[in-house]
Protein backbone atom coordinates (compact mmCIF):
# COMPACT_ATOMS: atom_id res chain seq x y z
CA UNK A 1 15.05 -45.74 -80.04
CA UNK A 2 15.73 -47.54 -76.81
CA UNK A 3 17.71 -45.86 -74.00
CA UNK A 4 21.01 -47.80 -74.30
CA UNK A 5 21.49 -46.98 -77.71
CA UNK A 6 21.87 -43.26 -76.94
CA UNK A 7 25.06 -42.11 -76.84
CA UNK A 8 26.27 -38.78 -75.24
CA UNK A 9 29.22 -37.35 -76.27
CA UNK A 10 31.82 -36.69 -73.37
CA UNK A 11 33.32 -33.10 -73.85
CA UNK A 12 37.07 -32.53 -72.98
CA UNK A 13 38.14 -30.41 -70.66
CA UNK A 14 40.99 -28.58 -72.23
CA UNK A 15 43.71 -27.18 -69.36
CA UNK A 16 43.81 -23.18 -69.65
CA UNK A 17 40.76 -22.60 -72.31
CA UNK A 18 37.99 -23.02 -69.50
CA UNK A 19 39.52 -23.04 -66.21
CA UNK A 20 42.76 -21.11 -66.08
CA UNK A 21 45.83 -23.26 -65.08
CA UNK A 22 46.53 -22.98 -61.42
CA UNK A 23 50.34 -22.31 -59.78
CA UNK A 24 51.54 -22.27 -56.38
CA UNK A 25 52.74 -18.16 -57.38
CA UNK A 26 48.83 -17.17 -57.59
CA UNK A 27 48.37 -18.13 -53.86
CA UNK A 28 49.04 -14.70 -52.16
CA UNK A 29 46.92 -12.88 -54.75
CA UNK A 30 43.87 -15.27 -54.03
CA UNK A 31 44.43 -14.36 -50.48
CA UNK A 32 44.49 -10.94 -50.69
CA UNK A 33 41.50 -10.82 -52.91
CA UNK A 34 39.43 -13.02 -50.51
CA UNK A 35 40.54 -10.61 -47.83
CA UNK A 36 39.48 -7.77 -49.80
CA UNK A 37 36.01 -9.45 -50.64
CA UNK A 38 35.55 -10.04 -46.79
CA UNK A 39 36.14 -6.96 -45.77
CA UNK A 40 34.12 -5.09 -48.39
CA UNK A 41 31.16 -7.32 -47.00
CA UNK A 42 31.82 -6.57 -43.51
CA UNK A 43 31.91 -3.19 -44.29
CA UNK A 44 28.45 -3.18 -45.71
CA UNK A 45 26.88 -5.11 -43.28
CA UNK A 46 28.12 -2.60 -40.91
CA UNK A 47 26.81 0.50 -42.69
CA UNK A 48 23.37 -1.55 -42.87
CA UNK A 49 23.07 -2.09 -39.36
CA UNK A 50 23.73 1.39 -38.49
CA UNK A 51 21.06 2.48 -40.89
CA UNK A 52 18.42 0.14 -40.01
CA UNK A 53 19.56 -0.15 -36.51
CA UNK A 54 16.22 -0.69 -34.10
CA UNK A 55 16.07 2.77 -31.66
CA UNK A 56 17.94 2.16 -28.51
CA UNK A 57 16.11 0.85 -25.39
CA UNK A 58 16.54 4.07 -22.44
CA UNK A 59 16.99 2.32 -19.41
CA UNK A 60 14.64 4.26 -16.78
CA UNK A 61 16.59 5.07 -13.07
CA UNK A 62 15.21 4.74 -10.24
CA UNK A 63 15.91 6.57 -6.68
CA UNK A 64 15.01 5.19 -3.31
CA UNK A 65 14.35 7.81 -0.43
CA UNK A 66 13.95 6.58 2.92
CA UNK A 67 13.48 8.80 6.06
CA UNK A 68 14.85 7.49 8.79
CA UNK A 69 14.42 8.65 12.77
CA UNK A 70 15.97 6.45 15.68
CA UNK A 71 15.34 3.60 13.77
CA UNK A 72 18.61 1.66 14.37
CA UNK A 73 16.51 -1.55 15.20
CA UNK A 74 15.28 -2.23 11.39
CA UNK A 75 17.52 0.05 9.08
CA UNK A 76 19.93 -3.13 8.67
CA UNK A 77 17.34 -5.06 6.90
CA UNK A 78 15.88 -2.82 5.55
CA UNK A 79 19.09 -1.76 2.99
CA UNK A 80 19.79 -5.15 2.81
CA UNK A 81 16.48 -5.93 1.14
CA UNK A 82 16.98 -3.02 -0.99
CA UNK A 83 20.47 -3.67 -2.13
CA UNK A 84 19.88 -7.13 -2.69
CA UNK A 85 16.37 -6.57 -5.07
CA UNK A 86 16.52 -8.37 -8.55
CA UNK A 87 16.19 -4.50 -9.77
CA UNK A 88 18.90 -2.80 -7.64
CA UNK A 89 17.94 1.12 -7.44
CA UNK A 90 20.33 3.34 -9.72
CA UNK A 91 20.26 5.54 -5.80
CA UNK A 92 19.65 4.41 -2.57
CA UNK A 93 19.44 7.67 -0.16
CA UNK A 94 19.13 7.44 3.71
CA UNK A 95 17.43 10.71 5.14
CA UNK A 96 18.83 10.87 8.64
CA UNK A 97 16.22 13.14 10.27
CA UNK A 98 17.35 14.47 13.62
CA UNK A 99 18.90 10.43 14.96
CA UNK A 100 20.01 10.01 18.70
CA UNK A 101 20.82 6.63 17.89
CA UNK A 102 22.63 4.48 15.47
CA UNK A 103 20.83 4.84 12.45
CA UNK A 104 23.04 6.90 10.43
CA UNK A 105 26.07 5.14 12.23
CA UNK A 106 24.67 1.47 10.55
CA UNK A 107 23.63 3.36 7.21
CA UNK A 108 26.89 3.73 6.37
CA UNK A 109 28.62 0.43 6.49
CA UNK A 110 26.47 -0.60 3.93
CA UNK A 111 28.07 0.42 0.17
CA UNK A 112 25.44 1.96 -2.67
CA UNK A 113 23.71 3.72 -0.01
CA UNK A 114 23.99 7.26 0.35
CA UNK A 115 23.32 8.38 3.69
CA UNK A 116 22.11 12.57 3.94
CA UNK A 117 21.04 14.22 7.08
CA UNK A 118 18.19 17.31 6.74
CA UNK A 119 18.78 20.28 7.85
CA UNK A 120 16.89 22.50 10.31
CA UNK A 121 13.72 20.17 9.84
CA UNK A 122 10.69 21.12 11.97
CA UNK A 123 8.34 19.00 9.69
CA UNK A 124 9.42 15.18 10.06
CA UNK A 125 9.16 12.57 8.21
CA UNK A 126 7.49 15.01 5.27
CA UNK A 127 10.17 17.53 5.57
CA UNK A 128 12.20 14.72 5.22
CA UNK A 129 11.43 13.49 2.59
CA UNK A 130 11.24 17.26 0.62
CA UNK A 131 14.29 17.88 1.25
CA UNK A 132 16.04 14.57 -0.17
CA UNK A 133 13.79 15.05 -3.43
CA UNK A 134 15.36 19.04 -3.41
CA UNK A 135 18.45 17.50 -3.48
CA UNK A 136 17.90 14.01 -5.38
CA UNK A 137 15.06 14.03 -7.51
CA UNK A 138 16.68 15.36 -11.10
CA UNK A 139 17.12 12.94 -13.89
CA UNK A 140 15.34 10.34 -12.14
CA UNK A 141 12.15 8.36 -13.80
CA UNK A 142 10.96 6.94 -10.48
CA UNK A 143 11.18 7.72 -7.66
CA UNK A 144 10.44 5.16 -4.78
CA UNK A 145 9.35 6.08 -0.80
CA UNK A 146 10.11 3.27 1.75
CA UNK A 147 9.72 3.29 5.50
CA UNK A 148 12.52 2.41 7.41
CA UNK A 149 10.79 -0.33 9.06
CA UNK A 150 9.81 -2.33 5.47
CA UNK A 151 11.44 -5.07 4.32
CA UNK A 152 10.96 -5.64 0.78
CA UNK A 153 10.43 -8.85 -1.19
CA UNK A 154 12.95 -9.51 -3.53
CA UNK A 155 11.88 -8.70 -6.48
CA UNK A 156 9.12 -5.67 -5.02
CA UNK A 157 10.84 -3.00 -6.87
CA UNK A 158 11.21 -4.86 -10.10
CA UNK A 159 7.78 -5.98 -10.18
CA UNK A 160 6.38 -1.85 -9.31
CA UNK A 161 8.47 -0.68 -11.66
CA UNK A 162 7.10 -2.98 -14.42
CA UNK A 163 3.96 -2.16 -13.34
CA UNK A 164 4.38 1.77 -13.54
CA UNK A 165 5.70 1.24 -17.22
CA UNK A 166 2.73 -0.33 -18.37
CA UNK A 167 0.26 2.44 -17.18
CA UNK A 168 -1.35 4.77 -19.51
CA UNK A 169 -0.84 7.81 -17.25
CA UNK A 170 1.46 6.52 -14.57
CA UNK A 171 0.89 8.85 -11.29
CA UNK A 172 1.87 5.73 -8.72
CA UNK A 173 1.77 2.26 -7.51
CA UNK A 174 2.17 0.94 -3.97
CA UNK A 175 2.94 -2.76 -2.82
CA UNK A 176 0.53 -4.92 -1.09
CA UNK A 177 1.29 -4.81 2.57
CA UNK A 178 1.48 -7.63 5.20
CA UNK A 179 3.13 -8.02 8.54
CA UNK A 180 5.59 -10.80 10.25
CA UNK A 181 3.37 -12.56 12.56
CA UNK A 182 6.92 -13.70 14.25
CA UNK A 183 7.95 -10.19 15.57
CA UNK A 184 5.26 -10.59 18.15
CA UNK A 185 6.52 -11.74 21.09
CA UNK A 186 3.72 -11.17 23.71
CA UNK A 187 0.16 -12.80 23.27
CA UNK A 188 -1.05 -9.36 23.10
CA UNK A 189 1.13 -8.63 20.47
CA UNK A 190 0.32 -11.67 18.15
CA UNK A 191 -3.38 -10.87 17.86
CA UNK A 192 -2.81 -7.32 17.03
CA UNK A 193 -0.52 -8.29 14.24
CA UNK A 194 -3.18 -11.03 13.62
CA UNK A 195 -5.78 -8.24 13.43
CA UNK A 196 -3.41 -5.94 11.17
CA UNK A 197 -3.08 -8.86 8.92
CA UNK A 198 -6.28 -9.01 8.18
CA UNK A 199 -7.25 -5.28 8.32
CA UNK A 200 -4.72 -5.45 5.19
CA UNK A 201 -5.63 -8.00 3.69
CA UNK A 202 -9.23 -6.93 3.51
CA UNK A 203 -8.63 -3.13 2.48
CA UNK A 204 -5.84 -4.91 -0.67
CA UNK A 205 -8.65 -7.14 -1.17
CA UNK A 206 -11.40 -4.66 -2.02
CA UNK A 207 -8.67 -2.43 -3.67
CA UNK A 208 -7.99 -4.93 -6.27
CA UNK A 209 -11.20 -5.94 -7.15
CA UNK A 210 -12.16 -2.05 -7.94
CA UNK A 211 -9.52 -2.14 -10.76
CA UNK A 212 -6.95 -1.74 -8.34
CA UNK A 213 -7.80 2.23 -8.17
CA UNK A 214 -6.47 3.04 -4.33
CA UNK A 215 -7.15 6.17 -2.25
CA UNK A 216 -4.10 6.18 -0.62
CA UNK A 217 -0.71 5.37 -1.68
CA UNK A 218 0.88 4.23 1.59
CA UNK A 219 4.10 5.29 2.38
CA UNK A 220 5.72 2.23 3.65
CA UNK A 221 6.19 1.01 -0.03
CA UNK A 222 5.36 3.13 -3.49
CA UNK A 223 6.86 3.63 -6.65
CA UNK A 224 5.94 7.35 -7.94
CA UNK A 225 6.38 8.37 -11.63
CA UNK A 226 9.22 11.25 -11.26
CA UNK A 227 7.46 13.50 -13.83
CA UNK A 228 4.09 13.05 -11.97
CA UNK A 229 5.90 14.06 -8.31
CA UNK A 230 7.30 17.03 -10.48
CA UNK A 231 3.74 18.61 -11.73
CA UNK A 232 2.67 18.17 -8.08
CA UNK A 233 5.33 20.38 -6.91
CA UNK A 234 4.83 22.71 -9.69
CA UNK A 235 0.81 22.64 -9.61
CA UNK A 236 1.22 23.35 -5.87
CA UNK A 237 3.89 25.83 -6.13
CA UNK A 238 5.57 23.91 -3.11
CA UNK A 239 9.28 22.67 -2.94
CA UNK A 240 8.59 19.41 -2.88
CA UNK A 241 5.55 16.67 -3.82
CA UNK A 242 4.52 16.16 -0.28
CA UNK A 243 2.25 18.33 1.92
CA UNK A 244 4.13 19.58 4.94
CA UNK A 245 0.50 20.54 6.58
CA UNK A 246 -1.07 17.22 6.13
CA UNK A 247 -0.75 14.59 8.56
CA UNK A 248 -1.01 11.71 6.53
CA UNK A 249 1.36 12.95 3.49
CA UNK A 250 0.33 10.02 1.25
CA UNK A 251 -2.96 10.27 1.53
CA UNK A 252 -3.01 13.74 0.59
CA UNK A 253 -0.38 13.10 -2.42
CA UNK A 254 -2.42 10.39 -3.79
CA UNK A 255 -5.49 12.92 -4.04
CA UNK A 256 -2.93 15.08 -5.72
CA UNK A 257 -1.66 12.49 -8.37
CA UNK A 258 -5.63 11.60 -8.62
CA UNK A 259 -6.84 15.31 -9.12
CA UNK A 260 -4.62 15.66 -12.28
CA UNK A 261 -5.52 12.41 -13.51
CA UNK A 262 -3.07 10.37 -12.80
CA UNK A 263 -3.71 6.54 -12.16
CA UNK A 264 -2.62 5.63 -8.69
CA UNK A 265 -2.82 1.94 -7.82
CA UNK A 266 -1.79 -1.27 -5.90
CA UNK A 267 0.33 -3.59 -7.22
CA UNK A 268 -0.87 -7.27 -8.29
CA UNK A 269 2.77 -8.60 -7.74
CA UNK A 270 4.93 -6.54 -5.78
CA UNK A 271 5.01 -7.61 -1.94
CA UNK A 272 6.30 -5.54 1.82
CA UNK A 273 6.23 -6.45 5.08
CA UNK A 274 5.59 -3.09 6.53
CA UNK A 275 6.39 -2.78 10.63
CA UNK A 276 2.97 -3.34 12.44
CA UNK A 277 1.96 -1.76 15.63
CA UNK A 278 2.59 -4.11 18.78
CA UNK A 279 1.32 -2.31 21.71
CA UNK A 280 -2.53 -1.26 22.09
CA UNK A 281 -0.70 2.53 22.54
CA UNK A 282 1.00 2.30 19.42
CA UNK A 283 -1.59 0.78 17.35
CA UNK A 284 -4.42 3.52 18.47
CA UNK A 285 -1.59 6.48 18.71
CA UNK A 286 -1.10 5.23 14.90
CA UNK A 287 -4.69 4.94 13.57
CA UNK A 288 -5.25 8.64 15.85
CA UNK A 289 -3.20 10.20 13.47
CA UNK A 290 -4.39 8.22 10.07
CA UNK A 291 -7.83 9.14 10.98
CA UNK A 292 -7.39 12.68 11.95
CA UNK A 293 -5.29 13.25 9.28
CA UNK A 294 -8.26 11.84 6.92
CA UNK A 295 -10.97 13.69 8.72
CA UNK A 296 -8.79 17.17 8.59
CA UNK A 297 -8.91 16.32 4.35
CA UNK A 298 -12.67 15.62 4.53
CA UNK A 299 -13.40 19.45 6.52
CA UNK A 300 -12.03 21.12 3.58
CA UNK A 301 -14.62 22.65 1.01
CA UNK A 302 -14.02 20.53 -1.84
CA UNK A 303 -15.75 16.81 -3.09
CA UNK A 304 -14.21 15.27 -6.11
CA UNK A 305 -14.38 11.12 -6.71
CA UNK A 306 -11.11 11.14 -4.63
CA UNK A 307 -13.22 12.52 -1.40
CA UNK A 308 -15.70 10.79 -2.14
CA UNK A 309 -14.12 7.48 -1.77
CA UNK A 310 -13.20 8.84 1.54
CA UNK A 311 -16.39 9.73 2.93
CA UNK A 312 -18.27 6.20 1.76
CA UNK A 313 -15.58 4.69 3.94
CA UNK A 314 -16.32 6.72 6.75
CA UNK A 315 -20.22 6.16 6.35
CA UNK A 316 -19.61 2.65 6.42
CA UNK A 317 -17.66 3.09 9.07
CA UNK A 318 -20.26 5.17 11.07
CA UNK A 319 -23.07 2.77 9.68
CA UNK A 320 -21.11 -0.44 11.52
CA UNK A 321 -21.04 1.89 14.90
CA UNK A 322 -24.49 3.34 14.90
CA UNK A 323 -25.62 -0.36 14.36
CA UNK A 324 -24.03 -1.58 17.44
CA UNK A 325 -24.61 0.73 19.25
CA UNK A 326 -28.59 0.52 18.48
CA UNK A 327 -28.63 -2.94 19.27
CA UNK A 328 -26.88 -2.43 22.12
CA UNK A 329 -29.56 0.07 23.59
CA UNK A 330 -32.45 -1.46 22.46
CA UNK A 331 -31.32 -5.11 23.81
CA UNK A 332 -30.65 -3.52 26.90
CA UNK A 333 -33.84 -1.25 27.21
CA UNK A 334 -36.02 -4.24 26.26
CA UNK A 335 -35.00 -5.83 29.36
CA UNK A 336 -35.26 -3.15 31.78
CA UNK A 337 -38.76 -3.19 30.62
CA UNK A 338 -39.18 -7.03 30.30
CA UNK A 339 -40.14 -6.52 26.40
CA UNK A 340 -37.35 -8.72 24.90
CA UNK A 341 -38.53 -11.42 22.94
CA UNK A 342 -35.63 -13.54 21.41
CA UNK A 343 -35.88 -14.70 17.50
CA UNK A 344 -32.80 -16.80 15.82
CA UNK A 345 -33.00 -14.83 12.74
CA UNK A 346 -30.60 -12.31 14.46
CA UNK A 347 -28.03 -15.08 14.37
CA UNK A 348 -28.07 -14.20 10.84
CA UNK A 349 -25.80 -11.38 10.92
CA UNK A 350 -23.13 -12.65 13.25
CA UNK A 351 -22.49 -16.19 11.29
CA UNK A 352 -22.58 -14.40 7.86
CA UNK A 353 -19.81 -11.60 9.07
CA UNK A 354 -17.94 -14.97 10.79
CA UNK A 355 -18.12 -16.66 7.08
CA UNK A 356 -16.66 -13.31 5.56
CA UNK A 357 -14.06 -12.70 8.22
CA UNK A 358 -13.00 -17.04 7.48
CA UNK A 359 -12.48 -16.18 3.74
CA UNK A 360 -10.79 -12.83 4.18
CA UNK A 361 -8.42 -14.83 6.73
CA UNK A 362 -8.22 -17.38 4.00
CA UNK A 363 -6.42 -15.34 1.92
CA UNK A 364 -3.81 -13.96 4.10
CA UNK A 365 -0.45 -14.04 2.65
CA UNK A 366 1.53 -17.02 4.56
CA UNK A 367 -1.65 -17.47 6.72
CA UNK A 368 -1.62 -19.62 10.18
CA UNK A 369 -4.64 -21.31 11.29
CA UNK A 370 -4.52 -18.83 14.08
CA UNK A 371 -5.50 -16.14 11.38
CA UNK A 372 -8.45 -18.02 10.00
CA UNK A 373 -9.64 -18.82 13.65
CA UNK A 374 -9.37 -15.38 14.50
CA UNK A 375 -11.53 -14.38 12.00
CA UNK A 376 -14.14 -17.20 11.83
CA UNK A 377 -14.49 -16.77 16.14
CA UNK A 378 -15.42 -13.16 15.66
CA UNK A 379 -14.85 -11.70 18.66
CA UNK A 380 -11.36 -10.67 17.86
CA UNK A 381 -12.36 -9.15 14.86
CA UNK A 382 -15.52 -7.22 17.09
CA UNK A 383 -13.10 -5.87 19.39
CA UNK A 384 -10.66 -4.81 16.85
CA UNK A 385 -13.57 -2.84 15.13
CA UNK A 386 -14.71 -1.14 18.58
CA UNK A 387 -11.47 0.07 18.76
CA UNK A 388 -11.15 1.29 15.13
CA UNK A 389 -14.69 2.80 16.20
CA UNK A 390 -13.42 4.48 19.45
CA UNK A 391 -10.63 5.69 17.28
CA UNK A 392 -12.23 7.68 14.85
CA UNK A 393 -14.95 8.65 17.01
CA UNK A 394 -11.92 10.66 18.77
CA UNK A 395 -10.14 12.06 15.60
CA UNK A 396 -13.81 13.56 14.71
CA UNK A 397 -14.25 15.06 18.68
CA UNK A 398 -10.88 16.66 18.00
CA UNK A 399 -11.15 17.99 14.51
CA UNK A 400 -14.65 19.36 14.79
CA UNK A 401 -13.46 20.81 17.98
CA UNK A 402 -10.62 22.19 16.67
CA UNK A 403 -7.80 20.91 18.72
CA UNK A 404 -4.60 20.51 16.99
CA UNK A 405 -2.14 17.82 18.11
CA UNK A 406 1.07 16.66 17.28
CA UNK A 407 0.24 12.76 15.80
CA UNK A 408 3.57 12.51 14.88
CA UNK A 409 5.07 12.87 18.10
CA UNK A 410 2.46 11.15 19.89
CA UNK A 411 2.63 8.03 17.86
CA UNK A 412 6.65 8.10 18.58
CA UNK A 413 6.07 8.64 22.03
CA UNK A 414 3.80 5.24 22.20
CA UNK A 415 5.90 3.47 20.22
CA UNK A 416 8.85 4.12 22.95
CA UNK A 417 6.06 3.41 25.08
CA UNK A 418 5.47 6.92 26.75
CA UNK A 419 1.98 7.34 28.20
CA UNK A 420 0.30 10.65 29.09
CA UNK A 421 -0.97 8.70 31.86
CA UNK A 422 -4.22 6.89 32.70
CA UNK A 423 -5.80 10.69 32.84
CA UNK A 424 -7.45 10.61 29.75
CA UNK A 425 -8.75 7.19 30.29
CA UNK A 426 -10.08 8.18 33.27
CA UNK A 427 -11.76 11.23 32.31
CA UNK A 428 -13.22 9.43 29.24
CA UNK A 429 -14.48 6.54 31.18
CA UNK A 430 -15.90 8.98 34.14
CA UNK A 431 -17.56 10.75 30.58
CA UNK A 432 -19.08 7.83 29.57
CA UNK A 433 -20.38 6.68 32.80
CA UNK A 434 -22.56 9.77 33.16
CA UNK A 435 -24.19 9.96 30.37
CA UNK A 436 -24.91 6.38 30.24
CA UNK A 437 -26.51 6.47 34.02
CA UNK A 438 -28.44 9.91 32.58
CA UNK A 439 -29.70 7.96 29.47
CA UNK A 440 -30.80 4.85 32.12
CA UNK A 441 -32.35 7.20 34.27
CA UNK A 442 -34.49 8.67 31.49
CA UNK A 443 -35.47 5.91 30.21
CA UNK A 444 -36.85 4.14 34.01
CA UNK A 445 -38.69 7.23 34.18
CA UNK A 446 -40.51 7.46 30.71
CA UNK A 447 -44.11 6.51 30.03
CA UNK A 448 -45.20 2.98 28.97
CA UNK A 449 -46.37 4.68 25.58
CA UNK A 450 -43.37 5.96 24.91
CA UNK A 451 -40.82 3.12 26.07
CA UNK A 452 -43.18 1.08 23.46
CA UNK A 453 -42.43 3.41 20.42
CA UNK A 454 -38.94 3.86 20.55
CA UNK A 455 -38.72 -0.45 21.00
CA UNK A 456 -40.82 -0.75 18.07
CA UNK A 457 -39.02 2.41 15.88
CA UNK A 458 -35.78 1.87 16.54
CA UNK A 459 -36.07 -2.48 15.93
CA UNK A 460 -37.61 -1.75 13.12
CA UNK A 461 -34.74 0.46 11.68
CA UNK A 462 -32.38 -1.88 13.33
CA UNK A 463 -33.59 -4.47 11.39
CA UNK A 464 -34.02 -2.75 8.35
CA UNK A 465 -30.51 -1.72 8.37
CA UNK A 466 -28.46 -5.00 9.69
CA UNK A 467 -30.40 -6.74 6.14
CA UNK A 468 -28.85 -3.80 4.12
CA UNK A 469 -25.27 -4.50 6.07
CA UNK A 470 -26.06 -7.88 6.13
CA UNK A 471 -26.18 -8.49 2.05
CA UNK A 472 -23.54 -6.39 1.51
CA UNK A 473 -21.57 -8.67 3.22
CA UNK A 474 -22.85 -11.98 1.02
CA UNK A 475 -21.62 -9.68 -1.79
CA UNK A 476 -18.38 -9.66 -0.25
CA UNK A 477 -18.58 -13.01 0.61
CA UNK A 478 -19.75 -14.11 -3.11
CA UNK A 479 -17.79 -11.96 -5.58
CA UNK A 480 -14.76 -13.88 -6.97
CA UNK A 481 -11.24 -13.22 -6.42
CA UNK A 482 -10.38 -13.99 -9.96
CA UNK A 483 -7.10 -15.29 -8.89
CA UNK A 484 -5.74 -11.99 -7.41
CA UNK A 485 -3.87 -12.07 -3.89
CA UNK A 486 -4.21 -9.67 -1.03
């Protein structure tokens, strides 16, 4: 059968047997019933939501403590950085400790800031600091310790805080520091801010490559887990997280936070511009009381991985001086005694460390060429480490000899630019003189055999040990930065 001879049969649609007739009177009823049907549905959409809801999302808090003495010349930007971070803290406190000046007077023009002044405090910035976390600390997550002097990036405490979250055992993490070359406004004070620069940028540098583990959590800019800050106070039966007897309070916190297993470390991200040191007698009143705060940690009977991180950098430390200072004698007692013969291979050493000090300089955040000329010339650099030397060379004197001093009060003093007078220098200098002109004496007077065995002994371990120093720094100079920035 072809197709156009079938034939369907159409079926009638018969009004009220199918479809029931429609009249304008039915409206409402249709309305109501549609209203009805909505509303049911609504209703158990709503009851499905609530019973499958996802859990809800606790927003951590943050508080901000920053002690504050006579520091009316930053404190402005400071709390404006803060109070303008793409994660504004949930509480901004100002610890007005002791102020002469305006500090607590500019503090509080500026609105979210809460501005609290301690009470009989004898212990500075640390009893400071205790005393706003006394007062502060409960219900907060994190807890956050900026210097009055650091400016923050804009989005430092969003990026720590992120951070923090994302660690297994969170103890701490602390920004990665760098200093305005602009705020120095004598030629003096550009290089040591040049120097300071790069002293950062080195130490961040090495930090992040060891899994960005850190020894120290500096106090200019960290982000502490509140719960971690709270089993330090309770583990040390103290009122508060940070060590009123220790000189440098962070250092001694972090080796807190490290001895219960929490992770302290340095951010990948977060960025501070931390005040620098712009005086000679600031800088070495500073680094006095970092290093005999460090060596006053080392004296005490105890070695853990956290100490001993401390003592390889003090070996290396004493390894660079006791170098130097070999050379330096043997150069000089070779030609008192007309035995110096000159080879280029000891050119070696001082072109490699110029390569290493290039790179480092290199990867200064917003670098000049001043920085990476600096660096690749050398002598800055030598001069800045003689110092460093001289420094902790001092600290040592003092703690082994068991003077006590005030660093806070000295550093203050040299930042106002109060001197104890050239005494010291004096004395030191007069020190040095004698034993150098004893030493000279000696060695005029000593037999030919003997002259010729300490030359060839002590070039010999010379040598041996600028090779050791001297691949250490290729290392440095070849291990990749896998894209992370000091």
């Amino acid at each position: 059968m072809s197709s156009k001879d079938l034939v369907v049969p159409t079926r009638h649609l018969t009004q009220g047997s199918v479809l029931p007739a429609f009249s304008a009177g039915d409206a409402p009823v249709l309305k109501v019933a549609a209203s009805l049907g909505e509303a049911k549905r609504s209703v158990s959409r709503f009851l499905h939501e609530m019973r499958y809801r996802p859990p809800k999302r606790k927003t951590a808090r943050m508080l901000v403590l920053i002690p504050a003495h006579n520091e009316e010349a930053t404190i402005g930007r400071t709390l404006e950085a803060l109070l303008t971070q793409s994660r504004v803290p949930d509480r901004i406190v100002l610890l007005a400790d002791n102020c002469t000046d305006r500090t607590e007077e500019i503090a509080r023009r500026f609105r979210g800031v809460t501005v609290m002044r301690t009470v009989d405090n004898t212990e500075r910035k640390v009893g400071a600091l205790n005393q706003g976390w006394r007062r502060w600390q409960a219900g907060y997550d994190y807890v956050a310790g900026i210097d009055a002097d650091t400016i923050l990036a804009p989005d430092c405490l969003q990026q720590l805080e992120e951070e923090l979250a994302q660690t297994a055992r969170p103890g701490g993490v602390m920004a990665r520091y760098t200093f305005d070359q602009s705020l120095g406004s004598t030629a003096m004070a550009r290089m040591l801010i040049r120097m300071q620069r790069l002293e950062f940028a080195s130490w961040t540098m090495d930090a992040l490559q060891k899994n960005r583990k850190t020894y120290v959590l500096g106090g200019q800019a960290s982000l502490f887990s509140g719960e971690a800050l709270r089993k330090v106070t309770e583990m040390n039966q103290t009122q508060g997280p940070w060590d009123t007897t220790a000189q440098v309070e962070d250092m001694q916190l972090t080796g807190d936070l490290r001895g219960m297993n929490y992770q302290t470390l340095v951010s990948t991200t977060a960025r501070a511009h931390a005040g620098p040191m712009l005086t000679m007698r600031s800088l070495w009143a500073q680094r006095r009381k970092w290093d005999e705060g460090m060596a006053r940690l080392l004296v005490r009977p105890s070695l853990n991985k956290w100490t001993m991180t401390l003592w390889k950098q003090q070996l290396s430390l004493l390894a660079n001086g006791v170098s130097r200072l070999l050379f330096l004698f043997l150069l000089t007692a070779s030609l008192m005694v007309s035995q110096f013969v000159w080879s280029w291979i000891w050119l070696t050493p001082p072109v490699v460390a110029s390569i290493l000090n290039a790179k480092l300089a290199w990867r200064v955040p917003n670098r000049t060429m001043g920085d990476v000329l600096a660096g690749a010339l050398l002598i800055p650099v030598e001069l800045y480490l003689w110092m460093r030397l001289a420094c902790t060379t001092a600290s040592w004197a003092n703690v082994l000899a068991g003077i006590k001093k005030d660093g806070w009060e000295n550093q203050a003093r040299a930042e106002r630019g109060v001197s104890n007078g050239p005494g010291k220098v004096i004395a030191w200098m007069t020190g040095i003189s004698v034993v150098v002109a004893l030493v000279v004496f000696g060695w005029l007077n000593a037999g030919p055999v003997f002259q010729e065995r300490v030359l060839t002994v002590g070039w010999g371990v010379l040598a041996i040990t600028t090779v050791v120093q001297t691949l250490f720094m290729v290392v440095r100079i070849l291990r990749p930065s896998r894209g992370l920035q000091p």
